[in-house]
PDB file of N, CA and C in Angstrom:
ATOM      1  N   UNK A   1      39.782  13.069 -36.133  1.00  0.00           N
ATOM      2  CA  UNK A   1      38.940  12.155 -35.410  1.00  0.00           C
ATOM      3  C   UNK A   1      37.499  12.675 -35.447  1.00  0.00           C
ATOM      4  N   UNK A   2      36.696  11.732 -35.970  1.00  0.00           N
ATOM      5  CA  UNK A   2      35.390  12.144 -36.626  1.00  0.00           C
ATOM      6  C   UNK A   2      34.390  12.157 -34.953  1.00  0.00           C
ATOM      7  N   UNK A   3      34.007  12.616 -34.367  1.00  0.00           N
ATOM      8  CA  UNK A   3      32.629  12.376 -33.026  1.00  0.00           C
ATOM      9  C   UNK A   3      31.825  12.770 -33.042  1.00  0.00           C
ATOM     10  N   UNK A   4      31.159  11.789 -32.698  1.00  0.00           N
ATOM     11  CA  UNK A   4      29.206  12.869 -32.772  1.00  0.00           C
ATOM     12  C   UNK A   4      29.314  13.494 -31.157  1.00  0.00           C
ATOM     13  N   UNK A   5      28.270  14.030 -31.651  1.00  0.00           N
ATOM     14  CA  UNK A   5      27.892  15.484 -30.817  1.00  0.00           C
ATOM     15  C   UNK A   5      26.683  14.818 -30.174  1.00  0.00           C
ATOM     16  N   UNK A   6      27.136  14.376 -28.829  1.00  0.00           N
ATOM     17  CA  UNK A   6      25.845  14.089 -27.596  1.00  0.00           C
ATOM     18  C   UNK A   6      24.881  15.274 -27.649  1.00  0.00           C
ATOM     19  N   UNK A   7      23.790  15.487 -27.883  1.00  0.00           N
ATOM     20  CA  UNK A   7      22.541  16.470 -27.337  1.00  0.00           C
ATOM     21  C   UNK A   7      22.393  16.133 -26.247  1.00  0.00           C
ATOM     22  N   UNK A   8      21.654  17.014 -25.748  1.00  0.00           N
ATOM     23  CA  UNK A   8      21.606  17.438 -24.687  1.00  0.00           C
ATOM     24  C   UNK A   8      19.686  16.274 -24.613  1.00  0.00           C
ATOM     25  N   UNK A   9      18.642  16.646 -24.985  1.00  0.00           N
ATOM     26  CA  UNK A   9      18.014  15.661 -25.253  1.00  0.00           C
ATOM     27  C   UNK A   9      18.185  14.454 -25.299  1.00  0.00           C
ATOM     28  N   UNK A  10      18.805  13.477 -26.164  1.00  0.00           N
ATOM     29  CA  UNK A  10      19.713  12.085 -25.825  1.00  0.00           C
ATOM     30  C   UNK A  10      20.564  12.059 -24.483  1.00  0.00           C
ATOM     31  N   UNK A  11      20.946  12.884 -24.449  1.00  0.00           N
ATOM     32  CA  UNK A  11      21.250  12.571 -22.759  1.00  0.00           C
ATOM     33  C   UNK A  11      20.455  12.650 -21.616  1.00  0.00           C
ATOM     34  N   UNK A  12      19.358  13.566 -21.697  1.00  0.00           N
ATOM     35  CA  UNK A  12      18.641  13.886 -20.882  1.00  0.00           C
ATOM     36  C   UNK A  12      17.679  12.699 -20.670  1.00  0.00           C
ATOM     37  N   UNK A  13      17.410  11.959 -21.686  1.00  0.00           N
ATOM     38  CA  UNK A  13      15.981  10.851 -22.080  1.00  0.00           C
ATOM     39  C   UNK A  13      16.499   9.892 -21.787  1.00  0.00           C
ATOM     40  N   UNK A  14      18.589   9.054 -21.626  1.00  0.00           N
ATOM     41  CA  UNK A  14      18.724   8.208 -21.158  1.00  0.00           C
ATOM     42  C   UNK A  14      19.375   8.156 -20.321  1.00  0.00           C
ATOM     43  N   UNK A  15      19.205   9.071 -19.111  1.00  0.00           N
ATOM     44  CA  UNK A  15      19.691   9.425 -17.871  1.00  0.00           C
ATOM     45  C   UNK A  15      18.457   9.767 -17.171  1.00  0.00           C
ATOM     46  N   UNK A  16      17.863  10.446 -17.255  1.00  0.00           N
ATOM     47  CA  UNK A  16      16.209  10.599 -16.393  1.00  0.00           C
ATOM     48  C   UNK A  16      15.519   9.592 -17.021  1.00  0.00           C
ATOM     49  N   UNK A  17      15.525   9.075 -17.779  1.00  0.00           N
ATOM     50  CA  UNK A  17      14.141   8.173 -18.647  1.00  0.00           C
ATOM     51  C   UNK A  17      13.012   7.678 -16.948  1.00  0.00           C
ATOM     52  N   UNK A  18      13.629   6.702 -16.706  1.00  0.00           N
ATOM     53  CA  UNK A  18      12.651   6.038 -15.309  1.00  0.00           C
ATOM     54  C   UNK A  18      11.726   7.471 -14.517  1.00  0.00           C
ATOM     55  N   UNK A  19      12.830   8.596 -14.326  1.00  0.00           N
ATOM     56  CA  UNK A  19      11.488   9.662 -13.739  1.00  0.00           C
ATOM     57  C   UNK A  19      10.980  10.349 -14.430  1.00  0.00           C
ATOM     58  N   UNK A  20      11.028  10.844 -15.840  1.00  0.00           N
ATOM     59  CA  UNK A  20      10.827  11.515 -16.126  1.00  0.00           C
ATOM     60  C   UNK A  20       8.855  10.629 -17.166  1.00  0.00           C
ATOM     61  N   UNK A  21       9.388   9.135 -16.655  1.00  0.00           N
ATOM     62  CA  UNK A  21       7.882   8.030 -16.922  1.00  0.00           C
ATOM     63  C   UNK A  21       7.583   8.260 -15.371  1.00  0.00           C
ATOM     64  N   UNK A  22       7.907   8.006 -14.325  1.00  0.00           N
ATOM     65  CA  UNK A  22       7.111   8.109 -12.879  1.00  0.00           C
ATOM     66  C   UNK A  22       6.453   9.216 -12.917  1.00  0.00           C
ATOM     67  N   UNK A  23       6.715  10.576 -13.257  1.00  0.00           N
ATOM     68  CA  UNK A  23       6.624  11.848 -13.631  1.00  0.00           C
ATOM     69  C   UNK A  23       4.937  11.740 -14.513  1.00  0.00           C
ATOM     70  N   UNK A  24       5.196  11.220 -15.664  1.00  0.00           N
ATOM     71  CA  UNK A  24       4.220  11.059 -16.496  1.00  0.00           C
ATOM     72  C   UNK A  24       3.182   9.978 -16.104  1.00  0.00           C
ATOM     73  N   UNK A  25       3.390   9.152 -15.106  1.00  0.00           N
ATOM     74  CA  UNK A  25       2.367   8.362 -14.525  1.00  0.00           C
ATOM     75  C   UNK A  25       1.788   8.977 -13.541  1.00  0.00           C
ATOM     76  N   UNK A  26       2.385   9.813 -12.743  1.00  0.00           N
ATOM     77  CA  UNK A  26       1.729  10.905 -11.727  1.00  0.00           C
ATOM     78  C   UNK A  26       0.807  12.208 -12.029  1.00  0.00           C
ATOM     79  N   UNK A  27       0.683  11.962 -13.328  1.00  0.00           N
ATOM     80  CA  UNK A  27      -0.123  12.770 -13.644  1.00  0.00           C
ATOM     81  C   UNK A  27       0.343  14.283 -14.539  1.00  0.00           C
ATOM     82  N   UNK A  28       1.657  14.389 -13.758  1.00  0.00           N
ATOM     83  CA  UNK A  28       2.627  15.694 -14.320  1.00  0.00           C
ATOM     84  C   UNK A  28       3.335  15.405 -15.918  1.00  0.00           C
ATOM     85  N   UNK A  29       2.624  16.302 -17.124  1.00  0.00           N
ATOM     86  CA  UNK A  29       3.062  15.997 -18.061  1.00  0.00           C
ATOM     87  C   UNK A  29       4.743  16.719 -18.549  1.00  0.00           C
ATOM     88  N   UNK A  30       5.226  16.252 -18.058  1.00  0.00           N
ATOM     89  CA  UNK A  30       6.859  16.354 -18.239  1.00  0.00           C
ATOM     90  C   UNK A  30       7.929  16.495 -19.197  1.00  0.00           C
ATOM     91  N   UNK A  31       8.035  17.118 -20.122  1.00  0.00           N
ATOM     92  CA  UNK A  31       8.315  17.433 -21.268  1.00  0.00           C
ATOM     93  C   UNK A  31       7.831  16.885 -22.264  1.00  0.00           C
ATOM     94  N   UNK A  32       6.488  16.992 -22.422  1.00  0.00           N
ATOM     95  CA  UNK A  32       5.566  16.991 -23.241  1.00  0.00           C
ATOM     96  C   UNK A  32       5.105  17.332 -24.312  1.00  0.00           C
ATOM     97  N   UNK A  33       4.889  17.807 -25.665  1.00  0.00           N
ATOM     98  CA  UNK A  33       4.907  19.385 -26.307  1.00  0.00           C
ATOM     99  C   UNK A  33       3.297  19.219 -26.660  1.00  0.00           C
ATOM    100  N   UNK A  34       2.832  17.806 -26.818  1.00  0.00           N
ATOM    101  CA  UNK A  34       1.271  17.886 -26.860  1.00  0.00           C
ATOM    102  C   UNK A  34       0.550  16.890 -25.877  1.00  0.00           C
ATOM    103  N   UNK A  35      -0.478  17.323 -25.755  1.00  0.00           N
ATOM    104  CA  UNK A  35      -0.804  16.198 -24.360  1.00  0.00           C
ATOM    105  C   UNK A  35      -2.402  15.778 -25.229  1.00  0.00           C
ATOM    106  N   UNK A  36      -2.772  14.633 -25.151  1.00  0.00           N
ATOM    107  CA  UNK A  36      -3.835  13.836 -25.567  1.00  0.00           C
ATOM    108  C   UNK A  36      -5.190  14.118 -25.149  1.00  0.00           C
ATOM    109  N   UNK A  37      -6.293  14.213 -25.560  1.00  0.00           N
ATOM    110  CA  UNK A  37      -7.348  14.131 -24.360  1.00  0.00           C
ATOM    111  C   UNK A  37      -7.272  12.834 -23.639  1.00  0.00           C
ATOM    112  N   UNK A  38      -6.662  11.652 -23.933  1.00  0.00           N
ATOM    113  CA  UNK A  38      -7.007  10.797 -22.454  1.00  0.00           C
ATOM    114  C   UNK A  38      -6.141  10.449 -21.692  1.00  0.00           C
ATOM    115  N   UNK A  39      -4.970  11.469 -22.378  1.00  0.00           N
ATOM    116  CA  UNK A  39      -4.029  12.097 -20.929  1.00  0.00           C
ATOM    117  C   UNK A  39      -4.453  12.419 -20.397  1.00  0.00           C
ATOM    118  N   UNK A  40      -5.158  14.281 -20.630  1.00  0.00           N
ATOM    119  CA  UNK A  40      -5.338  14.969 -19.807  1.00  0.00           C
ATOM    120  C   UNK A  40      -6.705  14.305 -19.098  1.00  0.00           C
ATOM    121  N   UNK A  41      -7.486  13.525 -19.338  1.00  0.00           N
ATOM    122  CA  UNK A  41      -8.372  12.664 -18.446  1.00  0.00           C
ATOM    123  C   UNK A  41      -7.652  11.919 -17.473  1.00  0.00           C
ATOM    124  N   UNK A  42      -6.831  11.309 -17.818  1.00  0.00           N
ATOM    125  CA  UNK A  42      -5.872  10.245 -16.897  1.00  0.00           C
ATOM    126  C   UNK A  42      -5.394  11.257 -15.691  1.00  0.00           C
ATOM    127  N   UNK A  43      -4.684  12.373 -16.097  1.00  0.00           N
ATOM    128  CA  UNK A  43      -4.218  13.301 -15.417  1.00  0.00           C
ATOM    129  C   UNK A  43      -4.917  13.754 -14.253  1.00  0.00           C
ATOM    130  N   UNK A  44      -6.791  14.354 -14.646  1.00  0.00           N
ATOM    131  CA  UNK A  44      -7.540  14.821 -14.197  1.00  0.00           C
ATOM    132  C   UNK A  44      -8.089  14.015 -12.986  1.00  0.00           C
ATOM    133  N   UNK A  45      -7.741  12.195 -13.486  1.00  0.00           N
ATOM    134  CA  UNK A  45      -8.256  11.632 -12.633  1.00  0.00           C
ATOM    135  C   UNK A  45      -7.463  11.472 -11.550  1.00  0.00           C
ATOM    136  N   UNK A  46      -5.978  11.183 -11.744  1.00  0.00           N
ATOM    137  CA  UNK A  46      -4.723  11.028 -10.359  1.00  0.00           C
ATOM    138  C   UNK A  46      -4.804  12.037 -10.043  1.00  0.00           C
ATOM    139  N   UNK A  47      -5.365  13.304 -10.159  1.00  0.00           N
ATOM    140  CA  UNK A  47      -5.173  14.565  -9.693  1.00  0.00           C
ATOM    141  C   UNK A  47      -6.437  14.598  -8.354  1.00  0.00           C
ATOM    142  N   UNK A  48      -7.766  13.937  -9.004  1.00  0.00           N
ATOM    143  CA  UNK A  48      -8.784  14.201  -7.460  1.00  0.00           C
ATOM    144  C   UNK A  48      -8.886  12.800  -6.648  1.00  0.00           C
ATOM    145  N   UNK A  49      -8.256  11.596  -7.703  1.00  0.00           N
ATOM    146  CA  UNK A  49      -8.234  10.294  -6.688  1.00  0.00           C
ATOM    147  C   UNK A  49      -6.821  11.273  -5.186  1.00  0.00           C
ATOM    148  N   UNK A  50      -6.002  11.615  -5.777  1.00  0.00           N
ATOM    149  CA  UNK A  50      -4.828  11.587  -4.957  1.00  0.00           C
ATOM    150  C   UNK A  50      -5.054  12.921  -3.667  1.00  0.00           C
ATOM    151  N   UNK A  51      -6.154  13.369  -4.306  1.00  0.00           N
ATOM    152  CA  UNK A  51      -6.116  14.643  -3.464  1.00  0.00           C
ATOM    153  C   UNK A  51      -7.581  14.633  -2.273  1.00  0.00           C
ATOM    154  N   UNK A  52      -8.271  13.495  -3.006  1.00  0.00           N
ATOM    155  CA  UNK A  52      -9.126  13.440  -2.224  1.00  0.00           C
ATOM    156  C   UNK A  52      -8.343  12.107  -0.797  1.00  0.00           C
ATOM    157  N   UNK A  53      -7.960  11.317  -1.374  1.00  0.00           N
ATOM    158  CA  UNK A  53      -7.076  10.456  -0.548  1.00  0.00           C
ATOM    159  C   UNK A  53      -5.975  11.237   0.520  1.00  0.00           C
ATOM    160  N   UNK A  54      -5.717  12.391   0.279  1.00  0.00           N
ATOM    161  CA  UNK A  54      -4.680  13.710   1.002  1.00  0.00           C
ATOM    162  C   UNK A  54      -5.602  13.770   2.101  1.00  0.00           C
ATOM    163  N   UNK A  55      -6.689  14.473   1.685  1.00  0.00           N
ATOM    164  CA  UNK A  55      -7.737  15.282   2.744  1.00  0.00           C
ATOM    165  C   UNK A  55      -8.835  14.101   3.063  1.00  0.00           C
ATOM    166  N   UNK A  56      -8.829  12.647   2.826  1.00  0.00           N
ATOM    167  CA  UNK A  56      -9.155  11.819   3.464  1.00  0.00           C
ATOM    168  C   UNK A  56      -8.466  11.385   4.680  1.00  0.00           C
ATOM    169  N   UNK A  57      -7.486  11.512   4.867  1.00  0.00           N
ATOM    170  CA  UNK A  57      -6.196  10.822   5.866  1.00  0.00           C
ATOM    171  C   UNK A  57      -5.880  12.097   7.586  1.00  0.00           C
ATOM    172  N   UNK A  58      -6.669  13.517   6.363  1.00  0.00           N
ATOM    173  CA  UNK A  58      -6.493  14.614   7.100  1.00  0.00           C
ATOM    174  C   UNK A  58      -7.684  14.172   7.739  1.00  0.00           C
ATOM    175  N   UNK A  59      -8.692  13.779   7.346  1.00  0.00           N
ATOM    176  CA  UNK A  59      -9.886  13.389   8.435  1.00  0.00           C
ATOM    177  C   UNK A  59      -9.742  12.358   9.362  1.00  0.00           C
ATOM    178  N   UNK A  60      -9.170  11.679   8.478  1.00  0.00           N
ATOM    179  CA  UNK A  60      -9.241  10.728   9.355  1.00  0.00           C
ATOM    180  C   UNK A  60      -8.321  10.729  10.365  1.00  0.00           C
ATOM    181  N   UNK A  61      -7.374  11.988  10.513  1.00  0.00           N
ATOM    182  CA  UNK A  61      -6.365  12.075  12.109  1.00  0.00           C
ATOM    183  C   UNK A  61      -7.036  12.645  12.950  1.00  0.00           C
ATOM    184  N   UNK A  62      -8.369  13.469  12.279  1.00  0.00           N
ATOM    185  CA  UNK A  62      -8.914  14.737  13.484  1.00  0.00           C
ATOM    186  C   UNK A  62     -10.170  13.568  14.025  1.00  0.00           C
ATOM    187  N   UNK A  63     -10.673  12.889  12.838  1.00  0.00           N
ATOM    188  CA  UNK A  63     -11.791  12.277  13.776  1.00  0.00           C
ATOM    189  C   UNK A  63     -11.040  11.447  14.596  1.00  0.00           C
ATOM    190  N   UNK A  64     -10.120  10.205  14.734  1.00  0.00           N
ATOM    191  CA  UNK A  64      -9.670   9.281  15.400  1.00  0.00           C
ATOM    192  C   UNK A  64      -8.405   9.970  16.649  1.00  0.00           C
ATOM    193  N   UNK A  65      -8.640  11.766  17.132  1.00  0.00           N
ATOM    194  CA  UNK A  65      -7.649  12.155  17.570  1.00  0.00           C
ATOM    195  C   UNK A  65      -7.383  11.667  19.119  1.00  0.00           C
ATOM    196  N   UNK A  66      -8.558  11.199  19.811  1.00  0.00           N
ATOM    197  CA  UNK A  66      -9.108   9.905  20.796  1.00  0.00           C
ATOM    198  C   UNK A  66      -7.871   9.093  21.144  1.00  0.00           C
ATOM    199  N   UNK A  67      -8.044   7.958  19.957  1.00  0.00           N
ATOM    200  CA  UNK A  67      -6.930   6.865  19.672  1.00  0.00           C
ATOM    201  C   UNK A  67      -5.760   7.060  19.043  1.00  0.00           C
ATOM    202  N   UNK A  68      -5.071   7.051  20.124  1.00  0.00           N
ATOM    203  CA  UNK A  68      -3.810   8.062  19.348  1.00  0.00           C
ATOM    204  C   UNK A  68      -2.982   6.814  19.020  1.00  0.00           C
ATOM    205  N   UNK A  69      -3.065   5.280  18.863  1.00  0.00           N
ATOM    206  CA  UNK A  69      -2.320   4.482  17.862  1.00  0.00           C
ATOM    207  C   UNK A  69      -2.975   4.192  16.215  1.00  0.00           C
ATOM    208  N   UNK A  70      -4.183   4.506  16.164  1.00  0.00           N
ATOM    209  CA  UNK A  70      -4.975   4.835  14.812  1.00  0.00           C
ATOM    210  C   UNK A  70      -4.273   6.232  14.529  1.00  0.00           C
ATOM    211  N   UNK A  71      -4.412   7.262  15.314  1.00  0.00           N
ATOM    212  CA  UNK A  71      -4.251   8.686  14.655  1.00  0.00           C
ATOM    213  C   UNK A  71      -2.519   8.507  14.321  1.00  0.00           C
ATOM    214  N   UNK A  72      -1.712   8.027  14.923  1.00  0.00           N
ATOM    215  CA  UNK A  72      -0.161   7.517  14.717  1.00  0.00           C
ATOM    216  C   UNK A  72      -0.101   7.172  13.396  1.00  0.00           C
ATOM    217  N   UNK A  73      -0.658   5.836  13.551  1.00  0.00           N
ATOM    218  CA  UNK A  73      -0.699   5.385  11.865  1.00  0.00           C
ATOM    219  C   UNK A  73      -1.223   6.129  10.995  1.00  0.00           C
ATOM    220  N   UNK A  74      -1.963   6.620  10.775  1.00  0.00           N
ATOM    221  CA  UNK A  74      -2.456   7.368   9.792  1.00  0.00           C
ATOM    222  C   UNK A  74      -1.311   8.646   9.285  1.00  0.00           C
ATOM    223  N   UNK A  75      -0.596   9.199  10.227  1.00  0.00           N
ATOM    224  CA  UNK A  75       0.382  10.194  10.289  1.00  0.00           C
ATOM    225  C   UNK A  75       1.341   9.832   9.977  1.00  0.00           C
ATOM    226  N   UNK A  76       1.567   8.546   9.847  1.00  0.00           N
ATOM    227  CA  UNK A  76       2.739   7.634   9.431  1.00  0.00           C
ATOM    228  C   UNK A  76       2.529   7.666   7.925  1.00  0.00           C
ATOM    229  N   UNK A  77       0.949   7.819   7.453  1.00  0.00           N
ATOM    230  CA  UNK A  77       0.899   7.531   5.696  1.00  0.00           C
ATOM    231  C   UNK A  77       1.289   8.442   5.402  1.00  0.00           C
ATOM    232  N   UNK A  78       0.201  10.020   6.351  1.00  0.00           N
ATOM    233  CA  UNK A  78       0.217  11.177   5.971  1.00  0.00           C
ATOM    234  C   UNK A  78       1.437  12.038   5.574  1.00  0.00           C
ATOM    235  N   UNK A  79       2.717  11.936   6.405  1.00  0.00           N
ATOM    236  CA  UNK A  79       4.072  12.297   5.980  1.00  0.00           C
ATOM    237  C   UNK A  79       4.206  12.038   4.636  1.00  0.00           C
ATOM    238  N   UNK A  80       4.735  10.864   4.081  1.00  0.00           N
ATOM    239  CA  UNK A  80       4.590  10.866   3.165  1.00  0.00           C
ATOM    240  C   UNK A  80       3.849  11.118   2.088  1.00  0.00           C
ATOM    241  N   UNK A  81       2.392  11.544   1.952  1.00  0.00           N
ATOM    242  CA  UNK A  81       1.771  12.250   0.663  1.00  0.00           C
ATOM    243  C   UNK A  81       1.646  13.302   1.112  1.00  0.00           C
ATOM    244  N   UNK A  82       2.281  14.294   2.091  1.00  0.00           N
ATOM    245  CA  UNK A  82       2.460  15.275   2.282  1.00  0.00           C
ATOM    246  C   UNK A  82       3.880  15.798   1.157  1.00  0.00           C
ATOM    247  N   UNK A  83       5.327  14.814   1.285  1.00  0.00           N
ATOM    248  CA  UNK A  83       6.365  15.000   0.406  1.00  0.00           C
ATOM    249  C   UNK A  83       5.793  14.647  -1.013  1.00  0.00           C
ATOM    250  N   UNK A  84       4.606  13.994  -1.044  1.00  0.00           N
ATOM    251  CA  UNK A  84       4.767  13.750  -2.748  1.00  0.00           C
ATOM    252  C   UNK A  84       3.346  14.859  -3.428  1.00  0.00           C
ATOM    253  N   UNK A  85       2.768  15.645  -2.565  1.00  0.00           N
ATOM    254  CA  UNK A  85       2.049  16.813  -2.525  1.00  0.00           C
ATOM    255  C   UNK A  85       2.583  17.815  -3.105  1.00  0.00           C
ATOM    256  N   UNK A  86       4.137  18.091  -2.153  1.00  0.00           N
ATOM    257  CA  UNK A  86       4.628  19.533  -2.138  1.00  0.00           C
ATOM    258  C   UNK A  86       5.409  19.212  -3.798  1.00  0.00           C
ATOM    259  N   UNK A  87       6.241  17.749  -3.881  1.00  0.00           N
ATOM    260  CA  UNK A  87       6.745  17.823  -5.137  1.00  0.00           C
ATOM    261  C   UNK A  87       5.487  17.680  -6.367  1.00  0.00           C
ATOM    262  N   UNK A  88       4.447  17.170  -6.499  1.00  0.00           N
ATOM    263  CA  UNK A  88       3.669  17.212  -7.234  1.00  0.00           C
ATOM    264  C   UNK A  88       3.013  19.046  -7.370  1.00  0.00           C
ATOM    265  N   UNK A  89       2.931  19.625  -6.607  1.00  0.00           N
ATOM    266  CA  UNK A  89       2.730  21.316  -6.578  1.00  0.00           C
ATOM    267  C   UNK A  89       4.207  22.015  -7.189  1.00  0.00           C
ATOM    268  N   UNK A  90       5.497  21.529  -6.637  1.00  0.00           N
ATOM    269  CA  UNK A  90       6.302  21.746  -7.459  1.00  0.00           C
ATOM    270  C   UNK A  90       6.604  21.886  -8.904  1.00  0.00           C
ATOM    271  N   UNK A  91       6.231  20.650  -9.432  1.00  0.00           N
ATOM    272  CA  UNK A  91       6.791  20.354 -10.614  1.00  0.00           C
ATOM    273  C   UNK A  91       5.626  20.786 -11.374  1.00  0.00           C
ATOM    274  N   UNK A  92       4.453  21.225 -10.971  1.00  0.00           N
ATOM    275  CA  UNK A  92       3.437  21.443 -12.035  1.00  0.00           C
ATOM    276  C   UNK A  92       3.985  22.914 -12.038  1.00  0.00           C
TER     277      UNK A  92
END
């Protein structure tokens, strides 16, 4: 009985495919072996839009700490790009 031999690659590319593109839209080049210059521009740019938007949200809880249903909401965004922070520091 003749069978091909699954790689490990072919499996990997159609079992992660969807994150391993969310991955590459976030900026994190993800098994990559060459990266473009207008990747690494693209990259450069989700890297200070997203980080300045981090430590925008951080301001904006300390200035609005007064109104604590503004400072709520804001802490409500902030959780979350706090989890996609630590995995984006992760995976790089």
């Amino acid at each position: 009985m003749n069978r091909k031999e699954a790689t490990l690659k072919g499996l990997s590319g159609s079992r992660f495919g969807s994150t391993i593109f969310l991955l590459r839209m976030a900026g994190i080049p993800f098994q990559m072996k060459k990266i473009s210059t207008i990747y690494a521009i693209y990259m450069r740019t989700v890297i200070i839009c997203f980080s300045t938007t981090y430590l925008g949200t951080f301001g904006d809880v300390y200035v609005h700490r007064d109104d604590l249903l503004r400072a709520m909401a804001t802490v409500r965004a902030l959780l979350p790009f706090t989890n996609v922070m630590w995995i984006f520091s992760y995976c790089r």
